[in-house]
C-alpha atoms as a PDB file:
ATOM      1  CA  UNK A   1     121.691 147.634 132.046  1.00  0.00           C
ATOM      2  CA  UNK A   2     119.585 145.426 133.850  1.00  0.00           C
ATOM      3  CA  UNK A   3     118.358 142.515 132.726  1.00  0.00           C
ATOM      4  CA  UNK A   4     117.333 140.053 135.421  1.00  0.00           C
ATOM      5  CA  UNK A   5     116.433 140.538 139.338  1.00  0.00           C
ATOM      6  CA  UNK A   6     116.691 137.573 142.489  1.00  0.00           C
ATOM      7  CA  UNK A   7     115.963 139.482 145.862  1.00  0.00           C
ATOM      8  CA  UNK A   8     113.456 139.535 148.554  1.00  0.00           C
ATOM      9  CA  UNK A   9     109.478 140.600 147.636  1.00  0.00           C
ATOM     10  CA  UNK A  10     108.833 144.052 149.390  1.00  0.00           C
ATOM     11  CA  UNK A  11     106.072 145.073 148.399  1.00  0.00           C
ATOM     12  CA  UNK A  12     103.119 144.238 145.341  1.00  0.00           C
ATOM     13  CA  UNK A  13     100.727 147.029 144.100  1.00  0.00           C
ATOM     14  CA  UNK A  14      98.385 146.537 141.340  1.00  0.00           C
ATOM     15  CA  UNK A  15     100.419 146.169 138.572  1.00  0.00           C
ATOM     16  CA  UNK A  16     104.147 146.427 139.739  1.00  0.00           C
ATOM     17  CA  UNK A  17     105.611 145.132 143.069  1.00  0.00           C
ATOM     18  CA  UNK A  18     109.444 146.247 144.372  1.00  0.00           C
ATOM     19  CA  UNK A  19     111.997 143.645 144.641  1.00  0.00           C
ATOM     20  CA  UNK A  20     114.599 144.363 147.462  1.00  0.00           C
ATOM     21  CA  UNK A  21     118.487 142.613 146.187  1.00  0.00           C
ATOM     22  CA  UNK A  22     121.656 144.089 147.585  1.00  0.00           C
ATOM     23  CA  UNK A  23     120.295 146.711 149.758  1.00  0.00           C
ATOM     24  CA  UNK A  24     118.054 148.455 147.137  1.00  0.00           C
ATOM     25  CA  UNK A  25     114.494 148.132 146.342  1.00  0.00           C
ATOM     26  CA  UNK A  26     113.903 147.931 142.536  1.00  0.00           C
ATOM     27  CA  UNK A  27     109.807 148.913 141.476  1.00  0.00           C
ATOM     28  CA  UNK A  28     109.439 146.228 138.837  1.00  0.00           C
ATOM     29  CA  UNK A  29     105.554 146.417 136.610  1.00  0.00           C
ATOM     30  CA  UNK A  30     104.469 143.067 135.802  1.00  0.00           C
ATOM     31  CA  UNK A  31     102.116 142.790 133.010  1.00  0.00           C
ATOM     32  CA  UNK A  32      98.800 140.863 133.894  1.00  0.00           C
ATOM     33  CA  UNK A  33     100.469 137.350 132.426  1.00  0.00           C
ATOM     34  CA  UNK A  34     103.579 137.642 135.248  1.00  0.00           C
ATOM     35  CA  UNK A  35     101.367 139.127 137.996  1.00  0.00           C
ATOM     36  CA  UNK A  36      98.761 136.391 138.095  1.00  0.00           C
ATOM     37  CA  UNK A  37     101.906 134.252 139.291  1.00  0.00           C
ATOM     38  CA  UNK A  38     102.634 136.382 142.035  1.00  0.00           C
ATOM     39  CA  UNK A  39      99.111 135.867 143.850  1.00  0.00           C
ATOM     40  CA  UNK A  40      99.717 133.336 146.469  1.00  0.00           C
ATOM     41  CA  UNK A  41     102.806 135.193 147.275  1.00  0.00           C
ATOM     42  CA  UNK A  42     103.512 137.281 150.783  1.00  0.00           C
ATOM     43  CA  UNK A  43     105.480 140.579 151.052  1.00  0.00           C
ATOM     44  CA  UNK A  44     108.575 140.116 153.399  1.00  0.00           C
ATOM     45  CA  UNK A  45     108.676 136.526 152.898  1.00  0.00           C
ATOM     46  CA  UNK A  46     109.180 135.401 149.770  1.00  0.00           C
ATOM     47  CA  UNK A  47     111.612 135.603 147.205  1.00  0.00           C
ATOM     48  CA  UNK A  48     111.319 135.857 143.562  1.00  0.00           C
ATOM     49  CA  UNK A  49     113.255 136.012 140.277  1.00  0.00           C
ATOM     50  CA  UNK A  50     112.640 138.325 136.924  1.00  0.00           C
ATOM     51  CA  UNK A  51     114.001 138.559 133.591  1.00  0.00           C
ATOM     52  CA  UNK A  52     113.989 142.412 133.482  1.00  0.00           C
ATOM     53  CA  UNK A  53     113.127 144.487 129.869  1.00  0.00           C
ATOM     54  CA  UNK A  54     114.685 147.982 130.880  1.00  0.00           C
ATOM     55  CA  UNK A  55     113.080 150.926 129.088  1.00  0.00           C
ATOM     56  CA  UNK A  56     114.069 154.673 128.536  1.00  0.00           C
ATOM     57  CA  UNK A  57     112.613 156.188 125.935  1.00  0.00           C
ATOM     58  CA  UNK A  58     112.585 160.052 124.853  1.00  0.00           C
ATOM     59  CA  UNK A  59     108.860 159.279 125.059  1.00  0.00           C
ATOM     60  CA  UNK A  60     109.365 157.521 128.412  1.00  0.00           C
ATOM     61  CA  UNK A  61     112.097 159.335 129.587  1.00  0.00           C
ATOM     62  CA  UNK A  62     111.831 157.774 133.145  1.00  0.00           C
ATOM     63  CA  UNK A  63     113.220 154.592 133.674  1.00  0.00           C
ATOM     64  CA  UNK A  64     110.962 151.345 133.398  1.00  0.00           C
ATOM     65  CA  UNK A  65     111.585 147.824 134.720  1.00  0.00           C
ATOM     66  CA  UNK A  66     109.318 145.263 133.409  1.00  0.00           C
ATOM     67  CA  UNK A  67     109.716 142.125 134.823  1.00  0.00           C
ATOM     68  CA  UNK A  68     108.566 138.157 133.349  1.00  0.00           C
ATOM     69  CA  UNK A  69     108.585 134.763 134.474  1.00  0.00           C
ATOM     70  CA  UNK A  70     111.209 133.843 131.378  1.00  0.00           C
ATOM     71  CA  UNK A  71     113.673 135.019 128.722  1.00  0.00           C
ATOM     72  CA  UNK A  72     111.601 133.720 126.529  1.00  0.00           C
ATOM     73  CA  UNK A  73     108.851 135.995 127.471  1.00  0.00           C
ATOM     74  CA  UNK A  74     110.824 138.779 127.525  1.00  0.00           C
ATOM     75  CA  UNK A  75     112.106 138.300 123.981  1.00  0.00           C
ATOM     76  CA  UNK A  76     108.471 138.593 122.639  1.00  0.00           C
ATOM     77  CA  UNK A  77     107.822 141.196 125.004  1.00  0.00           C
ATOM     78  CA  UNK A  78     111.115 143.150 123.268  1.00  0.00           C
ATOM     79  CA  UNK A  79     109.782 142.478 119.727  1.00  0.00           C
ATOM     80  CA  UNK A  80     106.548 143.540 120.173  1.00  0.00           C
ATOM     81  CA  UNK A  81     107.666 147.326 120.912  1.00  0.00           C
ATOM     82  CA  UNK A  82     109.567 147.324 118.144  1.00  0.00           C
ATOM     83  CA  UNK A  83     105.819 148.061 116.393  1.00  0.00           C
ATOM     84  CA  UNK A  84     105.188 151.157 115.986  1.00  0.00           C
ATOM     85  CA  UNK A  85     103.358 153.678 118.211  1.00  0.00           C
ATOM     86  CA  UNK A  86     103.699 150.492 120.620  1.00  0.00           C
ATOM     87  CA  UNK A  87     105.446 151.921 123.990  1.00  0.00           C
ATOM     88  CA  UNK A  88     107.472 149.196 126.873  1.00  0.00           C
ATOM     89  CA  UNK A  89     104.166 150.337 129.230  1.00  0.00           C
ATOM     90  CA  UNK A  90     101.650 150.000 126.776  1.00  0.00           C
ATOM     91  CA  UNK A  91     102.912 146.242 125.551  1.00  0.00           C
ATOM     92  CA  UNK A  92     103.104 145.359 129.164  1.00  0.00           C
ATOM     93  CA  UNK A  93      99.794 146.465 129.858  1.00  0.00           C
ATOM     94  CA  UNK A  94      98.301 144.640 126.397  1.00  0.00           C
ATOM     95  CA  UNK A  95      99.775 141.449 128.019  1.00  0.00           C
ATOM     96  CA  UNK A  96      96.711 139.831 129.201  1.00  0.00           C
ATOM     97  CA  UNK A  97      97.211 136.824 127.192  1.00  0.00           C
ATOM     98  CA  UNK A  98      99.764 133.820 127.700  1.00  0.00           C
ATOM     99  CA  UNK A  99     102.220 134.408 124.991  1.00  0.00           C
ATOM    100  CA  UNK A 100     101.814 131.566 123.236  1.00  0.00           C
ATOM    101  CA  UNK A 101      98.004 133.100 121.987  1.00  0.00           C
ATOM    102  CA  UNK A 102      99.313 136.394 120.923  1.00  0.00           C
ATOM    103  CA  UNK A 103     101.916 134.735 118.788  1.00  0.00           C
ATOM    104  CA  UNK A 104      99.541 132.319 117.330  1.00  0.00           C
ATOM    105  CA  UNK A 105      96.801 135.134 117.035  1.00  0.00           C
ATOM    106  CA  UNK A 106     100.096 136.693 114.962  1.00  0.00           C
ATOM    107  CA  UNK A 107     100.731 134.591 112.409  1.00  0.00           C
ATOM    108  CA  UNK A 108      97.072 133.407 112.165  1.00  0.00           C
ATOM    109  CA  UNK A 109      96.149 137.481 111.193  1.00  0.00           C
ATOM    110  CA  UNK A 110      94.118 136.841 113.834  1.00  0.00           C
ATOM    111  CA  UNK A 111      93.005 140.444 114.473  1.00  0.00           C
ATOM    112  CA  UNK A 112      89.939 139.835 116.172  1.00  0.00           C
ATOM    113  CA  UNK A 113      92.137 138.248 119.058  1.00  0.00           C
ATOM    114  CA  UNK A 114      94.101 140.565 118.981  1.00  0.00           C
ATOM    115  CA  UNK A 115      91.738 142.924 119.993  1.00  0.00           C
ATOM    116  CA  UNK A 116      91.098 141.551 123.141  1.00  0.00           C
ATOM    117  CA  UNK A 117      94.573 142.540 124.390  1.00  0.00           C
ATOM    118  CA  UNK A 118      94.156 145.756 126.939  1.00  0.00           C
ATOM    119  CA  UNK A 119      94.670 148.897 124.896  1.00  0.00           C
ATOM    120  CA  UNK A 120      94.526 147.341 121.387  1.00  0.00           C
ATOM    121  CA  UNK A 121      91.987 148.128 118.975  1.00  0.00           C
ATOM    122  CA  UNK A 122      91.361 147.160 115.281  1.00  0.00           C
ATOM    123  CA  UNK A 123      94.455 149.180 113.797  1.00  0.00           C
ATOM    124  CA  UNK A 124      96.965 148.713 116.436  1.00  0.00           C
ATOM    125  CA  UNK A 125      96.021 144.918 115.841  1.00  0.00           C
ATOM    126  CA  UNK A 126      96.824 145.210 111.778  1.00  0.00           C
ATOM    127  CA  UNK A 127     100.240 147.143 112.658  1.00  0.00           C
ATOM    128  CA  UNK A 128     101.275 144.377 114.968  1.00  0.00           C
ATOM    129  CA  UNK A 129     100.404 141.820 112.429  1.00  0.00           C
ATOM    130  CA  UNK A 130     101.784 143.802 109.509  1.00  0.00           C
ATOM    131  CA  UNK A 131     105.029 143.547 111.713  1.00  0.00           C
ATOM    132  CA  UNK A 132     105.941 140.778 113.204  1.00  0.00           C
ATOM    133  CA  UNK A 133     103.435 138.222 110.849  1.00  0.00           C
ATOM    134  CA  UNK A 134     106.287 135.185 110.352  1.00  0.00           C
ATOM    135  CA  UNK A 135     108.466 136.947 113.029  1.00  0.00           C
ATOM    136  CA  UNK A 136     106.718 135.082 115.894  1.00  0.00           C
ATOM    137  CA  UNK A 137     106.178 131.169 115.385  1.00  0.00           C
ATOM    138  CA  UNK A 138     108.360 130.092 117.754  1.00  0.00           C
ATOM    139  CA  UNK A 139     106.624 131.742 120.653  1.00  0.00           C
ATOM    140  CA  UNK A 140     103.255 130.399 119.416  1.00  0.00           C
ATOM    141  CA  UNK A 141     104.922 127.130 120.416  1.00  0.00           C
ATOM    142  CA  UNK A 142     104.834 127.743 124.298  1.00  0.00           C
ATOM    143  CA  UNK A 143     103.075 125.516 126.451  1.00  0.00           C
ATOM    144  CA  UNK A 144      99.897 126.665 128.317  1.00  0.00           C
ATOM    145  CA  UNK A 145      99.974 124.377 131.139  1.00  0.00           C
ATOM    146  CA  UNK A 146      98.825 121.056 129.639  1.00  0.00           C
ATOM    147  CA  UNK A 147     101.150 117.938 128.871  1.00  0.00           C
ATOM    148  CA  UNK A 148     100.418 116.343 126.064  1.00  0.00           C
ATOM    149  CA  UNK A 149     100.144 112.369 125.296  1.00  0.00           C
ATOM    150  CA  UNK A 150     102.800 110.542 124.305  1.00  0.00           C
ATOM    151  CA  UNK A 151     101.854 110.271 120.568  1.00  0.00           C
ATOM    152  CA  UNK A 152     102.133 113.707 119.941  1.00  0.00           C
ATOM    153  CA  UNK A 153     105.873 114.093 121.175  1.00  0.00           C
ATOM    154  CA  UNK A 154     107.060 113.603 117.823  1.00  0.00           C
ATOM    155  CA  UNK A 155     104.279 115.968 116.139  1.00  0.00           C
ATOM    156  CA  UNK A 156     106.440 118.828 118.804  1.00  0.00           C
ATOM    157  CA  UNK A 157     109.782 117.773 117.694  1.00  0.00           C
ATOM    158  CA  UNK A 158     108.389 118.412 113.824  1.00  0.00           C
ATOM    159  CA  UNK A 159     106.866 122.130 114.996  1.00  0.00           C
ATOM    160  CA  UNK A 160     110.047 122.997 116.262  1.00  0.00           C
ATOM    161  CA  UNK A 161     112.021 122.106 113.662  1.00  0.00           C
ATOM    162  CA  UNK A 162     109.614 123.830 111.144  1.00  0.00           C
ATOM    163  CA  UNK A 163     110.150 127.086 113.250  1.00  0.00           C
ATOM    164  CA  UNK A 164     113.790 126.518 113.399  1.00  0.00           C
ATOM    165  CA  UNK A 165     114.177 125.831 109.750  1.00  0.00           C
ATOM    166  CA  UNK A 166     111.118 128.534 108.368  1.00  0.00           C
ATOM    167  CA  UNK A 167     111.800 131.436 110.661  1.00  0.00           C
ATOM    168  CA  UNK A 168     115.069 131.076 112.057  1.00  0.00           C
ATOM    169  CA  UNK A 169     117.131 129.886 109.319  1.00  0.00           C
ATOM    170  CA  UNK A 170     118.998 126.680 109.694  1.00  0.00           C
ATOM    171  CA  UNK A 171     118.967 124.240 107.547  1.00  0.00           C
ATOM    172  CA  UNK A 172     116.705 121.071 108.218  1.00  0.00           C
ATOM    173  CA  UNK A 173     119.625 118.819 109.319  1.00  0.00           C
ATOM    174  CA  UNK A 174     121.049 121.360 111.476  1.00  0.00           C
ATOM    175  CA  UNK A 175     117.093 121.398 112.793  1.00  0.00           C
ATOM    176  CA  UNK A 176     117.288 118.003 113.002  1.00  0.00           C
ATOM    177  CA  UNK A 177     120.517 117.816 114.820  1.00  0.00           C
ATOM    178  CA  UNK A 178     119.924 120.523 117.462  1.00  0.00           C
ATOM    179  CA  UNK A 179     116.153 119.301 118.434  1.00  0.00           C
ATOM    180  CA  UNK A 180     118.358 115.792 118.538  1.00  0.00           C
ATOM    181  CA  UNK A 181     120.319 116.933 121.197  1.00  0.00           C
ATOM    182  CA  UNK A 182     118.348 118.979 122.902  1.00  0.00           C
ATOM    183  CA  UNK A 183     116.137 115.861 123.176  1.00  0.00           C
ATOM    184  CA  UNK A 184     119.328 114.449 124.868  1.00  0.00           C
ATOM    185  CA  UNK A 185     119.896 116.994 127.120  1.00  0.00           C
ATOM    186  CA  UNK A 186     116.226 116.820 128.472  1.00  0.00           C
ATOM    187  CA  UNK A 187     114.495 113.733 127.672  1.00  0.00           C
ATOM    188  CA  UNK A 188     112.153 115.202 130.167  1.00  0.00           C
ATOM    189  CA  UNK A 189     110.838 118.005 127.539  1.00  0.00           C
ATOM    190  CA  UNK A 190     107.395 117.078 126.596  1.00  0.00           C
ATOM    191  CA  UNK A 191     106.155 119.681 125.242  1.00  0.00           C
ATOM    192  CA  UNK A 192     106.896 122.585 122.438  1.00  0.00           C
ATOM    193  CA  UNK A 193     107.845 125.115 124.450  1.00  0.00           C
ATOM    194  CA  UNK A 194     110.108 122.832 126.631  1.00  0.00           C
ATOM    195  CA  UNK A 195     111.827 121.118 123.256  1.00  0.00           C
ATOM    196  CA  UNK A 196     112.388 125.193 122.219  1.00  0.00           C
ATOM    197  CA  UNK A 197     113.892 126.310 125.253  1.00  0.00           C
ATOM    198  CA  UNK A 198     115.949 123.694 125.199  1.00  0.00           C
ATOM    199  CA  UNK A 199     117.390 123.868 122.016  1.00  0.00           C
ATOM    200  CA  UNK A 200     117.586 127.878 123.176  1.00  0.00           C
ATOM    201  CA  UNK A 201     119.506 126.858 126.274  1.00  0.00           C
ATOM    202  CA  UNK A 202     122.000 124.956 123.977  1.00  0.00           C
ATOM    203  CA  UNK A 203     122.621 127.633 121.565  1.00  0.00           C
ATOM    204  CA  UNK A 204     123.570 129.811 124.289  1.00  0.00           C
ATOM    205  CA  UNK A 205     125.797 127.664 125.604  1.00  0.00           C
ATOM    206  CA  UNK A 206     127.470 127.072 122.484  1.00  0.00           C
ATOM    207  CA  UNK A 207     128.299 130.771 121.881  1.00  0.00           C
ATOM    208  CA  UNK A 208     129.754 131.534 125.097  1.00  0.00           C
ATOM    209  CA  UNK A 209     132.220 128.314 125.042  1.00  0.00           C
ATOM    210  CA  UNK A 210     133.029 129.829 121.377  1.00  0.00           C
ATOM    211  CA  UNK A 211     133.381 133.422 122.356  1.00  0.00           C
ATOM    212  CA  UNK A 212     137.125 134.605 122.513  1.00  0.00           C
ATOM    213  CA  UNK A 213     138.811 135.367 125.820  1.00  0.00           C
END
């Protein structure tokens, strides 16, 4: 299965571009949050890397690679078709929100926002909720371009352990400890989304230097 994509840009359409890596040229749809990245690119020049969501469905019994920017991405991307009646090409396209909004807009029953996501009307928007409500916190934490002052570090090292502890479930001073030294890791990480993918990073980590040989 594939799962991520580094290779030469060949070619961008409207909503999908192909990627060219070890002599084959993969046709990758980006939804609208991923392709906005892409604009100041230049076929033939430049290259690019994806996180790839591959879908086959009986319902889409072609082949689909959807690409994003970040795992991270890509894991909210693969819970949000686990709603029903929600297909990989019709989450893509509902992407026209950073993530961080549609999470929040989540566990906020927000379904007026999420109405304003491409194909989503007032019932899709109470299934999605009645799904994943308390499922999503942790993506609500991503950052949305803005650094924040230096006050509010510690207010992002409490979310994160709230999400940790609430929706992932460890125990606070396991929380504790792995914000802790995530913080060590990157003293750098300013922000929720950078203090989460850190602690992410280390948990993966972790596993594989405990997985059996």
């Amino acid at each position: 299965m594939i799962r991520y994509l580094k290779g030469q840009l060949l070619k961008i359409d409207e909503d999908r571009i192909v990627v060219l890596t070890g002599g084959v040229g993969y046709e990758i749809l980006l939804p609208d949050i991923v392709r906005g990245t892409y604009h100041d690119k230049k076929e033939g020049e430049d290259m690019v890397e994806l996180f790839i969501s591959f879908q086959q469905t009986a319902q889409q019994p072609k082949p689909v690679l959807i690409g994003f920017n970040s795992e991270i991405e890509r894991e909210f991307f693969e819970r949000l078709i686990q709603v029903k009646s929600i297909g990989p090409v019709m989450a893509a396209r509902s992407m026209t929100m950073p993530v961080s909004l549609i999470a929040r807009a989540i566990e906020e029953r927000d379904v007026a926002m999420l109405r304003k996501l491409k194909g989503v009307g007032a019932r899709k928007a109470e299934m999605i909720i009645s799904e994943l409500n308390g499922k999503v916190g942790k993506y609500a934490l991503m950052r949305e371009g803005q650094r924040p002052a230096a006050d509010k570090i510690e207010d992002f090292r409490k979310q994160v352990e709230e999400v940790l502890v609430k929706q992932l479930g460890h125990s606070r001073a396991e929380a504790a400890a792995m914000v802790t030294e995530a913080v060590k890791r990157n003293p750098a990480a300013a922000t929720p989304e950078d203090l989460f993918e850190e602690v992410y990073r280390g948990q993966k980590e972790h596993s594989r230097s405990h997985t059996p040989v």
